[in-house]
PDB file of N, CA and C in Angstrom:
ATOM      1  N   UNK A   1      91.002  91.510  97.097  1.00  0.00           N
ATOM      2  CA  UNK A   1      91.978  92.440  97.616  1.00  0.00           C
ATOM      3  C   UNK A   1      92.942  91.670  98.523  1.00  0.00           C
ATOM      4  N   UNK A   2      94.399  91.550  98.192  1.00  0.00           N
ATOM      5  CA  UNK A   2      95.152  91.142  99.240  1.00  0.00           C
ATOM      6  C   UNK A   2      95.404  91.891 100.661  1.00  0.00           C
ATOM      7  N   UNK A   3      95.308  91.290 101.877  1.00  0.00           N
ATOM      8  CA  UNK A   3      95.768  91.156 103.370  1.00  0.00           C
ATOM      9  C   UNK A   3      96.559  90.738 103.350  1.00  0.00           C
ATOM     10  N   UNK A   4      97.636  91.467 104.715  1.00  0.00           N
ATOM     11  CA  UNK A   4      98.423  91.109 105.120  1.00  0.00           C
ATOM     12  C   UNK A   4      97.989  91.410 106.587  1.00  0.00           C
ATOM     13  N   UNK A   5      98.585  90.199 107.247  1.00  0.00           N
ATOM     14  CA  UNK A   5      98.763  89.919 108.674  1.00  0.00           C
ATOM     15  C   UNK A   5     100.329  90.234 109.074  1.00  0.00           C
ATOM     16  N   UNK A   6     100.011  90.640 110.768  1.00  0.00           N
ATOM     17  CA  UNK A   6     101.270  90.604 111.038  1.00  0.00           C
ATOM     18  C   UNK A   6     101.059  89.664 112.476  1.00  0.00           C
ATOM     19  N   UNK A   7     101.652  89.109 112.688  1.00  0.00           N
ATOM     20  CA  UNK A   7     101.013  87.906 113.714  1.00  0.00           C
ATOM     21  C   UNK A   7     102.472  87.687 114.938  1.00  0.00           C
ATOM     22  N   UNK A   8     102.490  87.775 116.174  1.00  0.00           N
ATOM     23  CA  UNK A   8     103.765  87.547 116.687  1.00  0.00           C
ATOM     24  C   UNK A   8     104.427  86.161 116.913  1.00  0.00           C
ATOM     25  N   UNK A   9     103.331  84.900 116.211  1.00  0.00           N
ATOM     26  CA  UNK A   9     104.341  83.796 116.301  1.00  0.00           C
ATOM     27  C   UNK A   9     103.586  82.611 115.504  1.00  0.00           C
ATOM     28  N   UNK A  10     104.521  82.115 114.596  1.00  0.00           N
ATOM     29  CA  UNK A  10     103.865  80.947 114.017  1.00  0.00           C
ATOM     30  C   UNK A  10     103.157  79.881 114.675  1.00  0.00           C
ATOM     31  N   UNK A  11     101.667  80.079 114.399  1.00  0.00           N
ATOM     32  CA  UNK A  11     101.146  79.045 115.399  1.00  0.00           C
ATOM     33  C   UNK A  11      99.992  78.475 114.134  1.00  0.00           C
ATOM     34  N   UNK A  12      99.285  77.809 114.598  1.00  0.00           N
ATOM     35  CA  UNK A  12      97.772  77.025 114.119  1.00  0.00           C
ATOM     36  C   UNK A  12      96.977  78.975 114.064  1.00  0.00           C
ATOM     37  N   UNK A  13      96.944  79.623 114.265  1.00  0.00           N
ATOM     38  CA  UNK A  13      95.783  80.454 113.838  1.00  0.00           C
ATOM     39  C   UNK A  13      96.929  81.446 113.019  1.00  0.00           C
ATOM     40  N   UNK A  14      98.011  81.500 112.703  1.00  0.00           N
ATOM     41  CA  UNK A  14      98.658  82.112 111.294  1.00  0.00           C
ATOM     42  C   UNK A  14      99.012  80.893 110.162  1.00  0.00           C
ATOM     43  N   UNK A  15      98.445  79.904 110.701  1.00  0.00           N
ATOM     44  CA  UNK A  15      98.172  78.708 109.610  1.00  0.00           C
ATOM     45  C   UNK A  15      96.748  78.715 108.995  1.00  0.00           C
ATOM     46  N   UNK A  16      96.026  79.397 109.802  1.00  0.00           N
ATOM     47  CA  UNK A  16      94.198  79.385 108.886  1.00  0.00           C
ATOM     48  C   UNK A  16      94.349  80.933 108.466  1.00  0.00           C
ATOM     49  N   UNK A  17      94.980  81.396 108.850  1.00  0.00           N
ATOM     50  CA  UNK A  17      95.334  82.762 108.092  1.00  0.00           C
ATOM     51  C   UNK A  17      95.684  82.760 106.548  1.00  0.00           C
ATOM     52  N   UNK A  18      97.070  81.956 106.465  1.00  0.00           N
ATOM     53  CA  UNK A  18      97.231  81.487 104.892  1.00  0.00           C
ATOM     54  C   UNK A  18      96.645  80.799 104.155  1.00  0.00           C
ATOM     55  N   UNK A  19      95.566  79.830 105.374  1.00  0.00           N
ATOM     56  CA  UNK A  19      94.820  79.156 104.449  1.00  0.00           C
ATOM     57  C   UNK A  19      93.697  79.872 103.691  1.00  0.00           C
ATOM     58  N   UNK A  20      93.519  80.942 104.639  1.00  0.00           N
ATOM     59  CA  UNK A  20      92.305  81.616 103.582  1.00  0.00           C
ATOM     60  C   UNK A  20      92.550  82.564 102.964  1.00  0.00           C
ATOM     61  N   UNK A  21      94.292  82.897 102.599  1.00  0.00           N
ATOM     62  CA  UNK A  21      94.665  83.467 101.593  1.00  0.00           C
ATOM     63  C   UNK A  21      95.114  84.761 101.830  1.00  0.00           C
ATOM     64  N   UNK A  22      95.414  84.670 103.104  1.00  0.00           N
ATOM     65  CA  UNK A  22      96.049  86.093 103.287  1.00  0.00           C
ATOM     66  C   UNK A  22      97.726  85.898 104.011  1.00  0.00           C
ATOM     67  N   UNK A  23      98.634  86.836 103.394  1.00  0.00           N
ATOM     68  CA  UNK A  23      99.993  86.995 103.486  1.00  0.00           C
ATOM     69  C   UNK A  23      99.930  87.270 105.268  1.00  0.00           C
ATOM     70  N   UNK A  24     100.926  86.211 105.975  1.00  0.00           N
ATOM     71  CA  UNK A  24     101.366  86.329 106.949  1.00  0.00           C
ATOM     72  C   UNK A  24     102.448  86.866 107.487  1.00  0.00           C
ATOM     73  N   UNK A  25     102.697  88.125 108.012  1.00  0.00           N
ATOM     74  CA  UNK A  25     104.277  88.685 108.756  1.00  0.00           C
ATOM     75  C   UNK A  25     104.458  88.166 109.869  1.00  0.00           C
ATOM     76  N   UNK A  26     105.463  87.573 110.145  1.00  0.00           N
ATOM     77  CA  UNK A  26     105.737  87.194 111.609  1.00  0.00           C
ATOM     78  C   UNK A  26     106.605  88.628 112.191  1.00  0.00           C
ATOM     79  N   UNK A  27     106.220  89.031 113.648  1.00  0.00           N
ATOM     80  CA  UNK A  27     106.561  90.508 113.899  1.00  0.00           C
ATOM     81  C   UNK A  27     106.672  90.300 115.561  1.00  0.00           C
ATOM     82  N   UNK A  28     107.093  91.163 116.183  1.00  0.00           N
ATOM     83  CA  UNK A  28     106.820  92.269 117.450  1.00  0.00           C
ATOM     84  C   UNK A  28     106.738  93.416 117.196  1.00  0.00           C
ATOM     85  N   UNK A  29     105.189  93.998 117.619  1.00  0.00           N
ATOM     86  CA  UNK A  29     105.173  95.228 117.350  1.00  0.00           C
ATOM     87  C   UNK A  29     106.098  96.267 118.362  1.00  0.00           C
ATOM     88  N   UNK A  30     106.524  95.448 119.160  1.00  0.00           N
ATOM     89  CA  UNK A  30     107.146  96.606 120.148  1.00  0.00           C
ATOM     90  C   UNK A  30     108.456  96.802 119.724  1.00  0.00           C
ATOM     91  N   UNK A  31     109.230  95.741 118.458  1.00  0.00           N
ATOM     92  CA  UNK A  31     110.316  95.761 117.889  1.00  0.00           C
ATOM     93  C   UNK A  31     110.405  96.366 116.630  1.00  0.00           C
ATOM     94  N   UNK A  32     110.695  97.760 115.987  1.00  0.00           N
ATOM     95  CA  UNK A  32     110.828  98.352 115.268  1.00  0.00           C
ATOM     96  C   UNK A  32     111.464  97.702 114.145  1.00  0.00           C
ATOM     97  N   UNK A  33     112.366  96.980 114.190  1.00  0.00           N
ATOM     98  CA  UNK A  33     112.865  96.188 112.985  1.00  0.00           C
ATOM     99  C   UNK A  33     112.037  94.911 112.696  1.00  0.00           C
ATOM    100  N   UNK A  34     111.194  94.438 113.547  1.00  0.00           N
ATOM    101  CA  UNK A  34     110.438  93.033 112.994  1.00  0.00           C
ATOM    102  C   UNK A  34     109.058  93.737 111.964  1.00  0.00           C
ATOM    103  N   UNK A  35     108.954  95.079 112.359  1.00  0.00           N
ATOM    104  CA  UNK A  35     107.749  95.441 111.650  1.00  0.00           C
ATOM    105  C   UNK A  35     107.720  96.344 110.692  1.00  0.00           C
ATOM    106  N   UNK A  36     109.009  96.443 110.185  1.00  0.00           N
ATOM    107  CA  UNK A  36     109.413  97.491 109.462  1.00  0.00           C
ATOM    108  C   UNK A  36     109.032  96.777 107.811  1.00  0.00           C
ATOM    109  N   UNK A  37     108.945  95.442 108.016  1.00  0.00           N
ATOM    110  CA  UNK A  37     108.292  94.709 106.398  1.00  0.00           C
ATOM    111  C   UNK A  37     106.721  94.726 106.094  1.00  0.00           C
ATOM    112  N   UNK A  38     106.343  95.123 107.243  1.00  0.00           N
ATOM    113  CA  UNK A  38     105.306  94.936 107.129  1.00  0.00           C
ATOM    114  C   UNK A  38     103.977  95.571 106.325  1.00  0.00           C
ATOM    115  N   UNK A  39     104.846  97.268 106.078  1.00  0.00           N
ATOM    116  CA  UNK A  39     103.566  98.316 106.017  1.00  0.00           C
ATOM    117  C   UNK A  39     104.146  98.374 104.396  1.00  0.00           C
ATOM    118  N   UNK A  40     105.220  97.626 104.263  1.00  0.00           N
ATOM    119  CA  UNK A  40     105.470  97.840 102.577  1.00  0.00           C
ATOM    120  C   UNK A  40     104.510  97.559 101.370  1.00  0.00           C
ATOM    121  N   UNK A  41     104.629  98.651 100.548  1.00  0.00           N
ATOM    122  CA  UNK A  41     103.304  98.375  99.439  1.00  0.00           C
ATOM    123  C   UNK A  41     102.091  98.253  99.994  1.00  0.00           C
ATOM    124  N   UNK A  42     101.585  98.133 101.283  1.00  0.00           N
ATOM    125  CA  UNK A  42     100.264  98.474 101.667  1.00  0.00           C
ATOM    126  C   UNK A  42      99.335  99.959 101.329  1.00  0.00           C
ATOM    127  N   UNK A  43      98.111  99.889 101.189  1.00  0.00           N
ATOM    128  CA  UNK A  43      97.707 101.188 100.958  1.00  0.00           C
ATOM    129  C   UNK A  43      96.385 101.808 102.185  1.00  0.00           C
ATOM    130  N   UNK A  44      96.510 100.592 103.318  1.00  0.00           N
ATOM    131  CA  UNK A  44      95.717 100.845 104.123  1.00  0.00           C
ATOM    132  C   UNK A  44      96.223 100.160 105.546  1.00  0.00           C
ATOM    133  N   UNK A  45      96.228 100.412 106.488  1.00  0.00           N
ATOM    134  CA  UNK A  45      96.819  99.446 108.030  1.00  0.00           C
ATOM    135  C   UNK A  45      95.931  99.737 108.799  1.00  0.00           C
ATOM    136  N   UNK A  46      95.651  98.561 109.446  1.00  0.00           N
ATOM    137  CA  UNK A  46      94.692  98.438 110.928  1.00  0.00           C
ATOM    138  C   UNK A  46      95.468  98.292 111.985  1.00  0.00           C
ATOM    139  N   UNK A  47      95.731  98.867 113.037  1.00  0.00           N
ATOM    140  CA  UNK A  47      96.374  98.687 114.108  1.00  0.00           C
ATOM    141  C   UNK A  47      95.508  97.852 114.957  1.00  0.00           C
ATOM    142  N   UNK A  48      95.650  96.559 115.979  1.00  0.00           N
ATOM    143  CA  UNK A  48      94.970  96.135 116.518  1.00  0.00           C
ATOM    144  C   UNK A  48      95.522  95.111 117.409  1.00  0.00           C
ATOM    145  N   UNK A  49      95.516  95.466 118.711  1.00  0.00           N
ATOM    146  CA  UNK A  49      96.025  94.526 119.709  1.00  0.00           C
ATOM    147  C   UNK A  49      95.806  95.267 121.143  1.00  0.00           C
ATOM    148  N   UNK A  50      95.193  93.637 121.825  1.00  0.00           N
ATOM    149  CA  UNK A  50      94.802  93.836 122.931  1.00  0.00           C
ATOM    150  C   UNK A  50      95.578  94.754 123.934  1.00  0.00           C
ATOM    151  N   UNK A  51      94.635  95.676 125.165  1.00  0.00           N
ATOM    152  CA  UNK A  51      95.572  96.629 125.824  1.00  0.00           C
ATOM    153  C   UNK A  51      96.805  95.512 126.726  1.00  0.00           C
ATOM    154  N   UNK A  52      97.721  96.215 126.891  1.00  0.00           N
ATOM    155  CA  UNK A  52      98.636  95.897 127.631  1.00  0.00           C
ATOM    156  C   UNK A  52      99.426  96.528 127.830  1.00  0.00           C
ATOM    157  N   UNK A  53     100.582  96.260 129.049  1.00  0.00           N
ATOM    158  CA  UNK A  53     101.391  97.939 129.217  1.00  0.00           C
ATOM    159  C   UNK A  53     102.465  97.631 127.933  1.00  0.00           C
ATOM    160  N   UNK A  54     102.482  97.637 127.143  1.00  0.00           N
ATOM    161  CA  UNK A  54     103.361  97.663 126.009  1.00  0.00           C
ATOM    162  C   UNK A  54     102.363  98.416 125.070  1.00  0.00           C
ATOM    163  N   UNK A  55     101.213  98.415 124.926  1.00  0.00           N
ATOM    164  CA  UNK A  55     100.160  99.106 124.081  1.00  0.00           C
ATOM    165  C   UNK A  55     101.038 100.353 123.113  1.00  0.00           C
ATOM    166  N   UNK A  56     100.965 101.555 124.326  1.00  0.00           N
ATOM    167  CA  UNK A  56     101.349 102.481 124.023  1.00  0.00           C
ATOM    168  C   UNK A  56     102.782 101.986 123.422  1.00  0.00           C
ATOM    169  N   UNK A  57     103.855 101.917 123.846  1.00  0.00           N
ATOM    170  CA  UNK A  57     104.910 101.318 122.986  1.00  0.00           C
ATOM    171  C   UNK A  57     104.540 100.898 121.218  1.00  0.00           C
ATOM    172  N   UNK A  58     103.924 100.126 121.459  1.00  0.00           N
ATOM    173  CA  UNK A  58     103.432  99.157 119.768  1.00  0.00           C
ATOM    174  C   UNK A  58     103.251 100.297 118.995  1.00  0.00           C
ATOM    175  N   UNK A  59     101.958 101.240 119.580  1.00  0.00           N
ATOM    176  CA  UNK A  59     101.334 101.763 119.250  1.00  0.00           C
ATOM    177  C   UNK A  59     101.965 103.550 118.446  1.00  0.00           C
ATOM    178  N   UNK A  60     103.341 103.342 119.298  1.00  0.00           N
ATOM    179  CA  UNK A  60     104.226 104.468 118.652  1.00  0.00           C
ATOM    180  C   UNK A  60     104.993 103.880 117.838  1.00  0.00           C
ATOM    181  N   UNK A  61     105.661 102.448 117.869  1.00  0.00           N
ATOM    182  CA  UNK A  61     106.246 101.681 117.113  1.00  0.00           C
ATOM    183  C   UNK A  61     105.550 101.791 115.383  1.00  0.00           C
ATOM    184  N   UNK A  62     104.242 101.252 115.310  1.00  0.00           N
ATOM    185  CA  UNK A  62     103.616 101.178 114.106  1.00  0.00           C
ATOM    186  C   UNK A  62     103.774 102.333 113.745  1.00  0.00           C
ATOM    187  N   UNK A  63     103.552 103.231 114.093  1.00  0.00           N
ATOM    188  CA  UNK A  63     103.223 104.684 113.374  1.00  0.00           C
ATOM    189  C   UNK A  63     104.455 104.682 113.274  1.00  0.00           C
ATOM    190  N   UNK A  64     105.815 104.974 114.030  1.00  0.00           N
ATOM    191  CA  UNK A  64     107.370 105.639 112.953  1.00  0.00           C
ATOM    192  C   UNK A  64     107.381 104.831 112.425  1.00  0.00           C
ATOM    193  N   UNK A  65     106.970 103.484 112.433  1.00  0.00           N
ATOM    194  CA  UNK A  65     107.400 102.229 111.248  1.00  0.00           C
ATOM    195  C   UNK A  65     106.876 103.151 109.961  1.00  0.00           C
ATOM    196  N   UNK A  66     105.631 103.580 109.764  1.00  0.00           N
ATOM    197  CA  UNK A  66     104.152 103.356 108.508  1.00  0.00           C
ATOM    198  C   UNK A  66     105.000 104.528 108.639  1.00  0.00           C
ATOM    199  N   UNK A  67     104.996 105.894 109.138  1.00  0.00           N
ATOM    200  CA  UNK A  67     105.502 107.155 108.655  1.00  0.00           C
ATOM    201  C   UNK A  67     107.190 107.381 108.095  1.00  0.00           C
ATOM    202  N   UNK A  68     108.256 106.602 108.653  1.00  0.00           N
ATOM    203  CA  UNK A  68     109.182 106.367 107.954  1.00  0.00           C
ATOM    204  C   UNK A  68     109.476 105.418 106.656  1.00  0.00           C
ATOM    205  N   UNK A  69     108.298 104.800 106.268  1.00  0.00           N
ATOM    206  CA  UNK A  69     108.385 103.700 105.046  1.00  0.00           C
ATOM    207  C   UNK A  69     107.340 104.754 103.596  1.00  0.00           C
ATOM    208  N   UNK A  70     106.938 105.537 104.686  1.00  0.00           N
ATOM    209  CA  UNK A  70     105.766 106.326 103.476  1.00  0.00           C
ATOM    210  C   UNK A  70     104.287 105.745 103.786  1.00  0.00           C
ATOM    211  N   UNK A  71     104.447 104.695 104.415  1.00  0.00           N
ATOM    212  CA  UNK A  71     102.797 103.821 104.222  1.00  0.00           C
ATOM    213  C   UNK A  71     101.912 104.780 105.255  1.00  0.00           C
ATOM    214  N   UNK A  72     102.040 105.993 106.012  1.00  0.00           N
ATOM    215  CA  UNK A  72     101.766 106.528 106.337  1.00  0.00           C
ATOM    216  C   UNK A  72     100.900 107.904 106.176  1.00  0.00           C
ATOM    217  N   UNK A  73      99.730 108.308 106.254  1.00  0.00           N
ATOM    218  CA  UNK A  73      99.244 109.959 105.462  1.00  0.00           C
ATOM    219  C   UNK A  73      98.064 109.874 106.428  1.00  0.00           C
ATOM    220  N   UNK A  74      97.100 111.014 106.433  1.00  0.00           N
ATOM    221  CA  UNK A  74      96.219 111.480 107.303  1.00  0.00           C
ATOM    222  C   UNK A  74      94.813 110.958 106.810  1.00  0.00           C
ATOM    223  N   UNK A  75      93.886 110.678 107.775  1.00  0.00           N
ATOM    224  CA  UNK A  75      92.822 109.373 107.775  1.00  0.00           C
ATOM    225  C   UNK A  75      92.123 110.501 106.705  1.00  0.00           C
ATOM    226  N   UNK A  76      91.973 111.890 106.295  1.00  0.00           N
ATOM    227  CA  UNK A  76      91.156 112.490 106.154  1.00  0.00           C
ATOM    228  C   UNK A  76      91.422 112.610 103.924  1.00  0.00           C
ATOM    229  N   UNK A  77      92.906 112.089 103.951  1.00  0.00           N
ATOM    230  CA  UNK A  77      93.179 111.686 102.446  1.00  0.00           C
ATOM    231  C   UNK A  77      92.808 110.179 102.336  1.00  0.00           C
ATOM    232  N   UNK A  78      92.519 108.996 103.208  1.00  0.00           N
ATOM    233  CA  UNK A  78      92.191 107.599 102.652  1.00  0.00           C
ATOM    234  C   UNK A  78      90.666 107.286 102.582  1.00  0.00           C
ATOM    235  N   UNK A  79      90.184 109.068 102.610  1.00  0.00           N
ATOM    236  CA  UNK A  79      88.852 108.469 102.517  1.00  0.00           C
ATOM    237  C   UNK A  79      88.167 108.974 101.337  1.00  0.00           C
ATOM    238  N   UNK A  80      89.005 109.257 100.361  1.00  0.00           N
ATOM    239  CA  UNK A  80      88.794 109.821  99.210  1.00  0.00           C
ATOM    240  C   UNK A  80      87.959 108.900  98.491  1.00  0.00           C
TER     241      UNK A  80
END
């Protein structure tokens, strides 16, 4: 099954990322346009990043990203 990462900066750990075969996005989640490639053609997203006062920000960011692209629907249809 392909992964995708979304990672906020090319470093050595989004380099062992590709190495083990998973698609890397370079992003800010708190930037609505860096993450707007991200949820494309996906059929599942993990949100995940440490708290910080930007949290909440990211955390509304991803969702209008995933709900304005479509990659978005209710946890209670992906568990079909």
């Amino acid at each position: 099954m392909p992964v995708r990462f979304m990672v906020r900066r090319e470093d050595e750990r989004a380099a062992e990322l590709r190495a083990l075969g998973a698609e890397v996005v370079i992003g800010d989640l708190t930037r609505p346009e860096t993450v707007a490639a991200a949820p494309q053609g996906v059929a599942r997203m993990y949100f995940a990043m440490r708290v910080s006062p930007d949290h909440l920000l990211a955390a509304t960011v991803v969702a209008s990203v995933a709900r304005s692209t479509g990659s978005w629907r209710p946890w209670s249809t992906c568990r079909r």
